[in-house]
PDB file of N, CA and C in Angstrom:
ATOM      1  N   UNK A   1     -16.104   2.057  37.510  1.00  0.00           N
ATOM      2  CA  UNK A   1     -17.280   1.253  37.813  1.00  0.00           C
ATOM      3  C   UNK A   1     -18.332   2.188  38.402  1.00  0.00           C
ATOM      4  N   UNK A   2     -19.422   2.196  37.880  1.00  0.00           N
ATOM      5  CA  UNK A   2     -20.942   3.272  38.049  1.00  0.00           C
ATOM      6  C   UNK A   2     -21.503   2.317  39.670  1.00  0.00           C
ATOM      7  N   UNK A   3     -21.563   1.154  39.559  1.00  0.00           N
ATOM      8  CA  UNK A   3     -22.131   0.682  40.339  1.00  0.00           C
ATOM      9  C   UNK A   3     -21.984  -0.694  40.670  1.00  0.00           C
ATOM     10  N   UNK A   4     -21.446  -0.896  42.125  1.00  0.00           N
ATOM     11  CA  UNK A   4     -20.947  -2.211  42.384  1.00  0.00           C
ATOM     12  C   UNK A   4     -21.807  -3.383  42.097  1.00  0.00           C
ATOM     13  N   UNK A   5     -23.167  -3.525  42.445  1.00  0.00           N
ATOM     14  CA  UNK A   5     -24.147  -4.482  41.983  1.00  0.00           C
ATOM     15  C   UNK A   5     -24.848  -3.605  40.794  1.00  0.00           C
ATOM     16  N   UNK A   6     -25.768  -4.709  40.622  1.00  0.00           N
ATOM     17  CA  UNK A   6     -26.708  -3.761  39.257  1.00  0.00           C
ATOM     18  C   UNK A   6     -27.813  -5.082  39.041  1.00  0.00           C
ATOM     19  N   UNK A   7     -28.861  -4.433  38.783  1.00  0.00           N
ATOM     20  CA  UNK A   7     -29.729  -5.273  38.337  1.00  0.00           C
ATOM     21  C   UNK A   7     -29.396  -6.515  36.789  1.00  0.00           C
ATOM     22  N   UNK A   8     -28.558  -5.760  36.362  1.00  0.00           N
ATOM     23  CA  UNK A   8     -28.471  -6.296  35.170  1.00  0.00           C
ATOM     24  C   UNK A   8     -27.421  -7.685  35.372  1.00  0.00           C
ATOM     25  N   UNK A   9     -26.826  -7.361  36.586  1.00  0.00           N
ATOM     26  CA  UNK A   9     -25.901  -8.689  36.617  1.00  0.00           C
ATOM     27  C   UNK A   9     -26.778  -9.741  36.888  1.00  0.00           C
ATOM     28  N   UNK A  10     -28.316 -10.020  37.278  1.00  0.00           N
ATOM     29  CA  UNK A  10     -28.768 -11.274  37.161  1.00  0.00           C
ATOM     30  C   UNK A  10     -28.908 -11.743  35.563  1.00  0.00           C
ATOM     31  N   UNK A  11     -28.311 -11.348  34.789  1.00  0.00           N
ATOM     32  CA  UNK A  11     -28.451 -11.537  33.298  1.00  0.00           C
ATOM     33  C   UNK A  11     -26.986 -12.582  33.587  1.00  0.00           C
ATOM     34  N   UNK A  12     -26.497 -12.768  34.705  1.00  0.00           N
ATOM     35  CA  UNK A  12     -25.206 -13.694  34.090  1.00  0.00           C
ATOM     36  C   UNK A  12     -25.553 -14.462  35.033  1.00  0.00           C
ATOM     37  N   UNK A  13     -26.789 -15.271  35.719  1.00  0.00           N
ATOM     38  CA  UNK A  13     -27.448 -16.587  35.936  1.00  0.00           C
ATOM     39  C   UNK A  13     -27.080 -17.609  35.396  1.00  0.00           C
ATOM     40  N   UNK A  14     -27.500 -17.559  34.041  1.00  0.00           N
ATOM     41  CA  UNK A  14     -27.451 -19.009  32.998  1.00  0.00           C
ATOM     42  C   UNK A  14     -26.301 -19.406  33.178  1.00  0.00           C
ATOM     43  N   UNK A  15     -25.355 -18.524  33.106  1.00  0.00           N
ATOM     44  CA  UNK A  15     -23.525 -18.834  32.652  1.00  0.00           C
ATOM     45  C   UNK A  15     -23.228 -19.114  34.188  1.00  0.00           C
ATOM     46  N   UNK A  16     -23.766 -18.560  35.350  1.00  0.00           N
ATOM     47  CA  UNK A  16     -23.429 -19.811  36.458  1.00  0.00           C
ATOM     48  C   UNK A  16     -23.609 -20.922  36.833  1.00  0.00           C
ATOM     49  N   UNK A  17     -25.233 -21.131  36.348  1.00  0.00           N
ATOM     50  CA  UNK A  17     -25.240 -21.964  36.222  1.00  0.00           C
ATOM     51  C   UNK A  17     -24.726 -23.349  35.305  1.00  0.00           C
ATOM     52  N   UNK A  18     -24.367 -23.065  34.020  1.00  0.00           N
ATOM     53  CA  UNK A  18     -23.588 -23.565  33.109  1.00  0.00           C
ATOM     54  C   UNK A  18     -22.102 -23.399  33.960  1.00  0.00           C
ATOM     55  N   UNK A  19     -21.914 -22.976  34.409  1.00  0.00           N
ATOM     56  CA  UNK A  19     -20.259 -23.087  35.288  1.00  0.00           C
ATOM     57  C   UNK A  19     -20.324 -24.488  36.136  1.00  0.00           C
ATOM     58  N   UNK A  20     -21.068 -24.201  37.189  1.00  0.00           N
ATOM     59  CA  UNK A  20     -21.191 -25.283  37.926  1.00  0.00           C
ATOM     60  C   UNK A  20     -22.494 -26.248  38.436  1.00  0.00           C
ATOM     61  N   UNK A  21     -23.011 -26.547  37.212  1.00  0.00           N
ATOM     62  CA  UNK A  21     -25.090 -27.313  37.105  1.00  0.00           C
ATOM     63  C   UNK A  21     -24.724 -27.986  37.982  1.00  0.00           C
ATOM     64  N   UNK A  22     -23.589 -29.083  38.974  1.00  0.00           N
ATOM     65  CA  UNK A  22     -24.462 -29.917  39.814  1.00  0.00           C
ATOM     66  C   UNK A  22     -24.799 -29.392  40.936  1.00  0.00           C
ATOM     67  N   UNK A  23     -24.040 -28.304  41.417  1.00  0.00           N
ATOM     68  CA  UNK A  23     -24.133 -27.338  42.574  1.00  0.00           C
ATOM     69  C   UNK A  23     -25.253 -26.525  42.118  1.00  0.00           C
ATOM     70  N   UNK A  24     -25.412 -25.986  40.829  1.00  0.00           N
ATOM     71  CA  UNK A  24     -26.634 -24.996  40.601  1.00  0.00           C
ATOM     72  C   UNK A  24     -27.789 -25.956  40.723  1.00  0.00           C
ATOM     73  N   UNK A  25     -28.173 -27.066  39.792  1.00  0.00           N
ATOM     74  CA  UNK A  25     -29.184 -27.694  40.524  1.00  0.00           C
ATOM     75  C   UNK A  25     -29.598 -28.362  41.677  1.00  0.00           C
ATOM     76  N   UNK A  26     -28.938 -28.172  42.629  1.00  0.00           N
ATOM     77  CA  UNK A  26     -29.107 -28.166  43.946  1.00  0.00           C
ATOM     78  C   UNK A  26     -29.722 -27.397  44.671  1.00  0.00           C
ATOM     79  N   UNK A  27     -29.137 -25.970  44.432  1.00  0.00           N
ATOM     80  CA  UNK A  27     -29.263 -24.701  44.687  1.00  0.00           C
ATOM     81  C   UNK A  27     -31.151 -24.714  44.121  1.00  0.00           C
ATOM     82  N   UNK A  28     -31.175 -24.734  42.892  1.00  0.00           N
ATOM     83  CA  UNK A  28     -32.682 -24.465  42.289  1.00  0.00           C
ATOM     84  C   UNK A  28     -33.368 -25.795  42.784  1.00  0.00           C
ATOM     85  N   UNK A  29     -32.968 -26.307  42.951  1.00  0.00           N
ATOM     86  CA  UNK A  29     -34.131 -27.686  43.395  1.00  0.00           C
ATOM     87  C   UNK A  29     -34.351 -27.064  44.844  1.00  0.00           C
ATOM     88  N   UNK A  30     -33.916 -26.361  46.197  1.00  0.00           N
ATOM     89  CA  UNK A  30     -34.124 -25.904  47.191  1.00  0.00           C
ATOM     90  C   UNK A  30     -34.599 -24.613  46.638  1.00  0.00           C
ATOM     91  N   UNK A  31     -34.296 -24.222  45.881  1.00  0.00           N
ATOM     92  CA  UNK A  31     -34.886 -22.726  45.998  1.00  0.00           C
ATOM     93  C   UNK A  31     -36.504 -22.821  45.134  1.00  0.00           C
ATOM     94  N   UNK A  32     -36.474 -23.927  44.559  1.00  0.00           N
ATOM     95  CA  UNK A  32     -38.149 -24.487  43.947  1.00  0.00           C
ATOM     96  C   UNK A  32     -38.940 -24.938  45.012  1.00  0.00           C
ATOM     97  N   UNK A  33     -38.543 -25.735  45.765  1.00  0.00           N
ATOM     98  CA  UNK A  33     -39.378 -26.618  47.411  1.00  0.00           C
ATOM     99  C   UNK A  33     -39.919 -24.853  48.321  1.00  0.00           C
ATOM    100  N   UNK A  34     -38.663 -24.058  48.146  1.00  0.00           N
ATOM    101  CA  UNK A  34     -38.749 -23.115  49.174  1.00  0.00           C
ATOM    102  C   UNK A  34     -40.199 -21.727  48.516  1.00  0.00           C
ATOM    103  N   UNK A  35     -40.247 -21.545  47.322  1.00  0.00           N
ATOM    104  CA  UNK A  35     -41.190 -20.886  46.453  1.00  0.00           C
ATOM    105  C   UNK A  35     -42.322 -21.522  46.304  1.00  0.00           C
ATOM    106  N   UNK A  36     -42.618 -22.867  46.334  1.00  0.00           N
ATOM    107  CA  UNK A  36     -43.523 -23.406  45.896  1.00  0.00           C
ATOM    108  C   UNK A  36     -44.694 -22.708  46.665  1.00  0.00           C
ATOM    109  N   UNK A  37     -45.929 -23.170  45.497  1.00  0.00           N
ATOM    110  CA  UNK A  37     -47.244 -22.434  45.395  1.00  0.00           C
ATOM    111  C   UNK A  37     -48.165 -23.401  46.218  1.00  0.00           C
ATOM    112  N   UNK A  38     -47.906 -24.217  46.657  1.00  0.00           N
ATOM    113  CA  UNK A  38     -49.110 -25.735  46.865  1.00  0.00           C
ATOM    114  C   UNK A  38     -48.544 -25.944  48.579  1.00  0.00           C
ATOM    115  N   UNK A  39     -47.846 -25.297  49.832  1.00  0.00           N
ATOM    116  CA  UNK A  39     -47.547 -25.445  50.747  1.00  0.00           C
ATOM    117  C   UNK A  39     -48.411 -25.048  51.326  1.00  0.00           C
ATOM    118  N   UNK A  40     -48.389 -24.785  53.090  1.00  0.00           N
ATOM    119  CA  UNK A  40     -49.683 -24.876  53.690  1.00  0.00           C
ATOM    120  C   UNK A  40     -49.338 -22.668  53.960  1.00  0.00           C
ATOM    121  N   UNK A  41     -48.172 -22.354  53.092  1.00  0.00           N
ATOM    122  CA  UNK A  41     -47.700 -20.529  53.631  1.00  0.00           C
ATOM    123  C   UNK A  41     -48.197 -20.253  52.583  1.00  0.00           C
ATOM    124  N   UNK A  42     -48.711 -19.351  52.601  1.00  0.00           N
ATOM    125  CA  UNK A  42     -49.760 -18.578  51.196  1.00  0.00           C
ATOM    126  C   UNK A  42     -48.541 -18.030  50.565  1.00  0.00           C
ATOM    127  N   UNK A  43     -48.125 -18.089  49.695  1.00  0.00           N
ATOM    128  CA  UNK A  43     -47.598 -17.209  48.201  1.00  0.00           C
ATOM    129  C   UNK A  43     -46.947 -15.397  49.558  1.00  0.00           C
ATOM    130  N   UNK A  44     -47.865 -14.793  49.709  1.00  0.00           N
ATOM    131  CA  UNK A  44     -47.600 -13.519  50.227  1.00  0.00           C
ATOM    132  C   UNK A  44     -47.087 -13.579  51.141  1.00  0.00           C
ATOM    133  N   UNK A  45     -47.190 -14.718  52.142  1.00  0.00           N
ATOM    134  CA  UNK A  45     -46.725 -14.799  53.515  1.00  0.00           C
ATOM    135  C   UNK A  45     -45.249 -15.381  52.978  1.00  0.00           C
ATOM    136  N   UNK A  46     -45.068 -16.149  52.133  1.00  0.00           N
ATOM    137  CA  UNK A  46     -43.435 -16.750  51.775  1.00  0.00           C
ATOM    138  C   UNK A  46     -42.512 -15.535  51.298  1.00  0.00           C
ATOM    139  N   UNK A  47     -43.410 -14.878  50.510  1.00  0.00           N
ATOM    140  CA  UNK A  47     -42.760 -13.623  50.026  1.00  0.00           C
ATOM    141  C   UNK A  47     -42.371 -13.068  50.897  1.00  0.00           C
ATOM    142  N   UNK A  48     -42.833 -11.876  52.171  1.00  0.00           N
ATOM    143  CA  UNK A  48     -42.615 -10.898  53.150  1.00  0.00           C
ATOM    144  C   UNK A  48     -41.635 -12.007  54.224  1.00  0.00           C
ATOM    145  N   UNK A  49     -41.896 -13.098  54.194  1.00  0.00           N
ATOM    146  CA  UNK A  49     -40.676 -13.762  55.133  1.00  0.00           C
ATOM    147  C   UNK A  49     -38.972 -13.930  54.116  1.00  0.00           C
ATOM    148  N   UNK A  50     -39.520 -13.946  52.411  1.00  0.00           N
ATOM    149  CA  UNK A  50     -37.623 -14.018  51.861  1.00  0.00           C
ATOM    150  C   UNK A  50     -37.809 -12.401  51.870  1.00  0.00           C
ATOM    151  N   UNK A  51     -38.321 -11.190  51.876  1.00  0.00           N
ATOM    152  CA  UNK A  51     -37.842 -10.366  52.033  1.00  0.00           C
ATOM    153  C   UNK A  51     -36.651  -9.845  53.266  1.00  0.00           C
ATOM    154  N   UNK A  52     -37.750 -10.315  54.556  1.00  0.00           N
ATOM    155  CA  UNK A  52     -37.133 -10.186  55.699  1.00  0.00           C
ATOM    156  C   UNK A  52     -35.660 -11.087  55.498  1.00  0.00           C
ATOM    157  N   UNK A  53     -35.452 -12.282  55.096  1.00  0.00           N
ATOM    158  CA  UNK A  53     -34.534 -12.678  55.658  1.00  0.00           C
ATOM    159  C   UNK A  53     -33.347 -12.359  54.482  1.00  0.00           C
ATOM    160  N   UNK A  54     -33.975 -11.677  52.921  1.00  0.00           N
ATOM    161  CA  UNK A  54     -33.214 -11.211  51.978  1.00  0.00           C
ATOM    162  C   UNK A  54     -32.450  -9.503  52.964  1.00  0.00           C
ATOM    163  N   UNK A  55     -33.204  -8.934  53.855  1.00  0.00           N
ATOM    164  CA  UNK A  55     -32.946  -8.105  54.300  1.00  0.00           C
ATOM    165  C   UNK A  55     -31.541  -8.070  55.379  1.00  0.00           C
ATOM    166  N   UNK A  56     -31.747  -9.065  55.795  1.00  0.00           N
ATOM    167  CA  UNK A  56     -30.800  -9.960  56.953  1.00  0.00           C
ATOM    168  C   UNK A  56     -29.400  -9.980  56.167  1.00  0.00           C
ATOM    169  N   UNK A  57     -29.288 -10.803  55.293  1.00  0.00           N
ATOM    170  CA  UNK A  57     -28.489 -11.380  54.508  1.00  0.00           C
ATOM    171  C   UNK A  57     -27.948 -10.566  53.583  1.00  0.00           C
ATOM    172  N   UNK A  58     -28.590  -9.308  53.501  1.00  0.00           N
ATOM    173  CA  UNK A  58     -28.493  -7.771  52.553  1.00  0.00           C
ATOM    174  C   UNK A  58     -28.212  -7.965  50.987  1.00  0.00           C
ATOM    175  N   UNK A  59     -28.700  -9.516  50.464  1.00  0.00           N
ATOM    176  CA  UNK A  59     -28.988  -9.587  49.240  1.00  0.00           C
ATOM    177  C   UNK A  59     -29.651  -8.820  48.471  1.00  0.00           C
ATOM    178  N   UNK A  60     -29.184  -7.534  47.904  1.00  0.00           N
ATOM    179  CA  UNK A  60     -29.902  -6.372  47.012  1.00  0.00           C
ATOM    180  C   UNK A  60     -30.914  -7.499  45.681  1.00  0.00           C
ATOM    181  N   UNK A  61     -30.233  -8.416  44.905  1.00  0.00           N
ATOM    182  CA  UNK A  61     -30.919  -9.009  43.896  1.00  0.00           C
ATOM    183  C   UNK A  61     -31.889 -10.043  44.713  1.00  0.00           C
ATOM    184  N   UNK A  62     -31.997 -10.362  45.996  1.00  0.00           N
ATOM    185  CA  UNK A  62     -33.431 -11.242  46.806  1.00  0.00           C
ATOM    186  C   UNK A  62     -33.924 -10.015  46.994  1.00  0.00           C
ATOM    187  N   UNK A  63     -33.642  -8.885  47.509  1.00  0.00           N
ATOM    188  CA  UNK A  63     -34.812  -7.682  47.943  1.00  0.00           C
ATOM    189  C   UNK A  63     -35.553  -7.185  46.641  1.00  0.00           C
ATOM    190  N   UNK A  64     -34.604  -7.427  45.658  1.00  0.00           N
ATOM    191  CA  UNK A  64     -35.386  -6.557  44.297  1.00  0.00           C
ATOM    192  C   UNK A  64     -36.297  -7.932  43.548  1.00  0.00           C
ATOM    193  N   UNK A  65     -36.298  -9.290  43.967  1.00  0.00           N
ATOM    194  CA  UNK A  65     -36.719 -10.136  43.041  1.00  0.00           C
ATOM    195  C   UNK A  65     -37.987 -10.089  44.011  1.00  0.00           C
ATOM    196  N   UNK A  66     -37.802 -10.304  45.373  1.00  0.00           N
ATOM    197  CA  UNK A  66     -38.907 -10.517  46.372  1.00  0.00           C
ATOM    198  C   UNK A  66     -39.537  -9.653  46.861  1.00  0.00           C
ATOM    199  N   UNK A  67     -39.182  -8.300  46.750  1.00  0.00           N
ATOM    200  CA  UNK A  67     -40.261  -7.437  46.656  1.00  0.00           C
ATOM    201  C   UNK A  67     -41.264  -7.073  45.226  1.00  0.00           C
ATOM    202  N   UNK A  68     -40.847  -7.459  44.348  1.00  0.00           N
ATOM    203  CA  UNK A  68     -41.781  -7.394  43.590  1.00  0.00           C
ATOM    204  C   UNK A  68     -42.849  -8.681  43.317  1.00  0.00           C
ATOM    205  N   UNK A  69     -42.494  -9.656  43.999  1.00  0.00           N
ATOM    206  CA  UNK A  69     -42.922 -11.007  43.804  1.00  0.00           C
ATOM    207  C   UNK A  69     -44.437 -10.796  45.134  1.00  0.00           C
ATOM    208  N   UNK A  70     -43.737  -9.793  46.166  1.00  0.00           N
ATOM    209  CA  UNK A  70     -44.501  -9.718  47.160  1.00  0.00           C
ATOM    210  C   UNK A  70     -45.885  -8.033  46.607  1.00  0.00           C
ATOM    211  N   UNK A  71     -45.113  -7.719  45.448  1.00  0.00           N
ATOM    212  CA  UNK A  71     -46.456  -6.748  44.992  1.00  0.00           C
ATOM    213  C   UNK A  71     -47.704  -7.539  44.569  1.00  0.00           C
ATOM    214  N   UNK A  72     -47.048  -8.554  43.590  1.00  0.00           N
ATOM    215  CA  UNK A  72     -47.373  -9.866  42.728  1.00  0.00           C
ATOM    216  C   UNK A  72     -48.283 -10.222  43.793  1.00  0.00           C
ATOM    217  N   UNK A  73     -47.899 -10.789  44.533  1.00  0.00           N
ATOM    218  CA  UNK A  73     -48.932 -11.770  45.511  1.00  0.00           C
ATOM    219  C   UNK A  73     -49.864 -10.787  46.530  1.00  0.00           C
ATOM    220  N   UNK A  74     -50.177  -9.516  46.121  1.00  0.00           N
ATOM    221  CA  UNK A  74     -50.993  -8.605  47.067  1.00  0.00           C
ATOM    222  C   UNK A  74     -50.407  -7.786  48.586  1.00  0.00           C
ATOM    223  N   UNK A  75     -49.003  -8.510  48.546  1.00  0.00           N
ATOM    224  CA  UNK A  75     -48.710  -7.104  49.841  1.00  0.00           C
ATOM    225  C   UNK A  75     -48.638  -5.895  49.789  1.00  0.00           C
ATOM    226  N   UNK A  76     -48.736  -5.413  51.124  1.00  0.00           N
ATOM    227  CA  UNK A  76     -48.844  -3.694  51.295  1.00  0.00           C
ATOM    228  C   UNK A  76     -47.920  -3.088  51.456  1.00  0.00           C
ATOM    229  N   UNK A  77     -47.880  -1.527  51.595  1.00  0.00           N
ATOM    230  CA  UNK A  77     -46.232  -1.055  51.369  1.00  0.00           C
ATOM    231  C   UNK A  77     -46.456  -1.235  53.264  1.00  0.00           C
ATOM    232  N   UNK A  78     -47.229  -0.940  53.720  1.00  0.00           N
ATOM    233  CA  UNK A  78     -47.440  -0.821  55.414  1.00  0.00           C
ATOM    234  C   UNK A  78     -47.126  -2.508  55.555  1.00  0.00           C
ATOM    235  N   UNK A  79     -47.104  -3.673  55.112  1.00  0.00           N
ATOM    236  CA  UNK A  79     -46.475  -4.907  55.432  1.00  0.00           C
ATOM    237  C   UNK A  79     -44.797  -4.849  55.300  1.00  0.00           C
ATOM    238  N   UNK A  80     -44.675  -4.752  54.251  1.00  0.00           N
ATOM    239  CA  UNK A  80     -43.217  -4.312  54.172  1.00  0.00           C
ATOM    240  C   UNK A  80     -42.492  -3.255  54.872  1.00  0.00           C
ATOM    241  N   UNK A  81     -43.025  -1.948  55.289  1.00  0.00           N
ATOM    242  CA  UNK A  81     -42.975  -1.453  56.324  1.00  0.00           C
ATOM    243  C   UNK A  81     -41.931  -2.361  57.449  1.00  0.00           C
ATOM    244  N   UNK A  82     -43.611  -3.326  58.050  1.00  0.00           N
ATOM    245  CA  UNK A  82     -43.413  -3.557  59.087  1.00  0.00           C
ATOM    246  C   UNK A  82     -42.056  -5.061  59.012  1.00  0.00           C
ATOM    247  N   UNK A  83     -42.397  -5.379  57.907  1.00  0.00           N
ATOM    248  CA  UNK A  83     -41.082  -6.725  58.057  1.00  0.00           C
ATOM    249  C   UNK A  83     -39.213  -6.034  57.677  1.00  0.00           C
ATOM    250  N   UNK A  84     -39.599  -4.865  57.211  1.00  0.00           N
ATOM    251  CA  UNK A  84     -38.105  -3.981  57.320  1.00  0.00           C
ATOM    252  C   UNK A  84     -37.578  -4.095  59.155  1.00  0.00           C
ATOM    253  N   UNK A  85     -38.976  -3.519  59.734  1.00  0.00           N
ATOM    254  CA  UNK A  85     -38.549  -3.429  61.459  1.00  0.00           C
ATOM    255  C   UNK A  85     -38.451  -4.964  62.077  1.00  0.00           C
ATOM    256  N   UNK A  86     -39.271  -5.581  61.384  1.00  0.00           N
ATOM    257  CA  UNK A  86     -38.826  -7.137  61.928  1.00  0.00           C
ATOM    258  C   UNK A  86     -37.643  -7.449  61.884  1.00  0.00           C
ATOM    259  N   UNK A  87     -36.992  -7.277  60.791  1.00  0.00           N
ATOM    260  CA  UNK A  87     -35.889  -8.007  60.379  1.00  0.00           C
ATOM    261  C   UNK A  87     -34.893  -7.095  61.248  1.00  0.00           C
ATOM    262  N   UNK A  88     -34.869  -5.763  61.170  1.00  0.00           N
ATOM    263  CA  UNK A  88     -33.489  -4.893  61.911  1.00  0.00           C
ATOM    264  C   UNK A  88     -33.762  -5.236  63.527  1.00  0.00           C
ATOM    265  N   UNK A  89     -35.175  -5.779  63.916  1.00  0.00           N
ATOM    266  CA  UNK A  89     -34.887  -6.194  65.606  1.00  0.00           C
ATOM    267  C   UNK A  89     -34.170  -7.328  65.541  1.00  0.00           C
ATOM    268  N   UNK A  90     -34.801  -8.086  64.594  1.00  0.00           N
ATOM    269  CA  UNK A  90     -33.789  -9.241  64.939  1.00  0.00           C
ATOM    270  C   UNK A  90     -32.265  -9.405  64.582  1.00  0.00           C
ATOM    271  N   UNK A  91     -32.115  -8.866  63.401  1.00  0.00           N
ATOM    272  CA  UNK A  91     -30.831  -8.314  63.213  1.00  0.00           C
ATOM    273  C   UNK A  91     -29.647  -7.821  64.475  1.00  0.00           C
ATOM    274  N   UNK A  92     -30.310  -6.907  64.875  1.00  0.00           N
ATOM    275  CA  UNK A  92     -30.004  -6.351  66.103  1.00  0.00           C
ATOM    276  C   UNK A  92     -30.142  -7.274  67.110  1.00  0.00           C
ATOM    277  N   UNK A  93     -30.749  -7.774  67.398  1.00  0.00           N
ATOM    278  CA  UNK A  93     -30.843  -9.142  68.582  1.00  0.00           C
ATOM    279  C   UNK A  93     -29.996  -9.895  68.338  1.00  0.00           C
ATOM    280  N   UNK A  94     -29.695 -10.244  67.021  1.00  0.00           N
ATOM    281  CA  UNK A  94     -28.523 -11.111  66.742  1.00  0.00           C
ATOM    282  C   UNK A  94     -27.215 -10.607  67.319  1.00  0.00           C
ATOM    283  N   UNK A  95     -26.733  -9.326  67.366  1.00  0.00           N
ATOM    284  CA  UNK A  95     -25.775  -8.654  67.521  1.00  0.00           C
ATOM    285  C   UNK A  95     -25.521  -8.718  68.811  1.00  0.00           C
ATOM    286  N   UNK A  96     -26.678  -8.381  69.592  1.00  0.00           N
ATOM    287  CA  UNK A  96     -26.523  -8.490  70.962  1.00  0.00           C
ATOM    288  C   UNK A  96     -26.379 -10.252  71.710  1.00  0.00           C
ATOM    289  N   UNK A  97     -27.177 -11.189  71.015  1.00  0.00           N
ATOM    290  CA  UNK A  97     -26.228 -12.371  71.271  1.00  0.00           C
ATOM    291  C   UNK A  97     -25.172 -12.540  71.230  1.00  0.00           C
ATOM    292  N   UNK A  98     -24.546 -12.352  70.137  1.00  0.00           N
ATOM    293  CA  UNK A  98     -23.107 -12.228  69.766  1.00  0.00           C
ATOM    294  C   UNK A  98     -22.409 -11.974  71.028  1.00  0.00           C
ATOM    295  N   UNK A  99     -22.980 -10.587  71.294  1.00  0.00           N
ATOM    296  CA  UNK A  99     -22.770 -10.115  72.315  1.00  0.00           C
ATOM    297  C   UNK A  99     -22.370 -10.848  73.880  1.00  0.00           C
ATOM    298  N   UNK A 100     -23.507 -11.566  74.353  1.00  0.00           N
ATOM    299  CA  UNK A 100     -23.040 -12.311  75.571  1.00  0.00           C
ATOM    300  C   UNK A 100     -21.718 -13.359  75.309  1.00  0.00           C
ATOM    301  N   UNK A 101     -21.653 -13.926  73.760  1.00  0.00           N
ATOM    302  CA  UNK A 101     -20.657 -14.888  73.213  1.00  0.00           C
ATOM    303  C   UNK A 101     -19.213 -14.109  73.586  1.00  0.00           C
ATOM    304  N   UNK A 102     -19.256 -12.756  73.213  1.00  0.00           N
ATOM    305  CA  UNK A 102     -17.943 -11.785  73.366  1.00  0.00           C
ATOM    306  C   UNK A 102     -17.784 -11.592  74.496  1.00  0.00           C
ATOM    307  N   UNK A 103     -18.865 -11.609  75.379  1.00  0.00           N
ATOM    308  CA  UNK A 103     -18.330 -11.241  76.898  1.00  0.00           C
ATOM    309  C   UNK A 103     -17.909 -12.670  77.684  1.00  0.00           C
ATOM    310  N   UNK A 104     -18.541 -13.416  77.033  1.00  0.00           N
ATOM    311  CA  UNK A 104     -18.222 -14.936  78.211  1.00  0.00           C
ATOM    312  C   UNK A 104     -16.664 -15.053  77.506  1.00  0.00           C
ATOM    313  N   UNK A 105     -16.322 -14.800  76.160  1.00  0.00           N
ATOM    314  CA  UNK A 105     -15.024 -15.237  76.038  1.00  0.00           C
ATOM    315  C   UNK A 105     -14.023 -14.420  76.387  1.00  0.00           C
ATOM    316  N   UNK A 106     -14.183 -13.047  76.418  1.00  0.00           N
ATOM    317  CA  UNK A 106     -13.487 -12.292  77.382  1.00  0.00           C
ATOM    318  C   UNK A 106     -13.075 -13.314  78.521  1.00  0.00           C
ATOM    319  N   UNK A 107     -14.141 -13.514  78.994  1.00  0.00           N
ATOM    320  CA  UNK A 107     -14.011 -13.720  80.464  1.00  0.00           C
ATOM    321  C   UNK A 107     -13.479 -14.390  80.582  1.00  0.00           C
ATOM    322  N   UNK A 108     -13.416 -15.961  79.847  1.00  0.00           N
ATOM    323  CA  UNK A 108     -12.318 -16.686  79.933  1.00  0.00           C
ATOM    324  C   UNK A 108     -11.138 -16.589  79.261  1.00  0.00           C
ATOM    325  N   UNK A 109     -10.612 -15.392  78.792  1.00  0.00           N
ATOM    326  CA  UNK A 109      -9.488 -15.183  78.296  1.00  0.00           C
ATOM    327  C   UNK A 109      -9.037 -13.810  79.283  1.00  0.00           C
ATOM    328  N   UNK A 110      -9.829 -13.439  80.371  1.00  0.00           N
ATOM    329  CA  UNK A 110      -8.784 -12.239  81.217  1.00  0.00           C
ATOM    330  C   UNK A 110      -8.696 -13.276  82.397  1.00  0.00           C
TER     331      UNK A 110
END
């Protein structure tokens, strides 16, 4: 195997969806509400926020669909830049919550 993901595996979409349509149209009916063009978040601003949270979630096929979606809609490489560092503070903030969760249960388990 050359490469564990690959761009080319979004070519086997259809056939998941044909696996399981009532769960896939679920899935695309939220993921249509969440893209939509007519909300009060401009197109660019929806984009650089599924990057960030494609970043979170370390979905390689959301970073490669939504960064180009976010060229599409006029962002900068200095926006993306800056929502890479958004996402690893919070990332990291997440960790460190976690964090107080691991120490309080310590605590009630010494």
């Amino acid at each position: 195997m050359s490469t564990y993901q690959s761009p080319a595996d979004l070519a086997l979409a259809p056939e998941l969806v044909r696996l399981a349509p009532s769960e896939a149209q679920a899935f695309l009916a939220l993921k249509k509400a969440a893209e939509r063009h007519d909300g009060q978040i401009p197109d660019k601003t929806r984009e650089l926020i599924s990057i960030a949270v494609a970043l979170t979630t370390q979905c390689a096929y959301c970073i490669d669909v939504h960064s180009k979606n976010a060229a599409r809609a006029g962002a900068t490489r200095e926006e993306i830049a800056e929502v890479v560092f958004i996402a690893a503070s919070l990332r990291a903030g997440a960790a460190v919550g976690h964090g107080l969760l691991a120490l309080r249960l310590f605590d009630e388990a010494a």
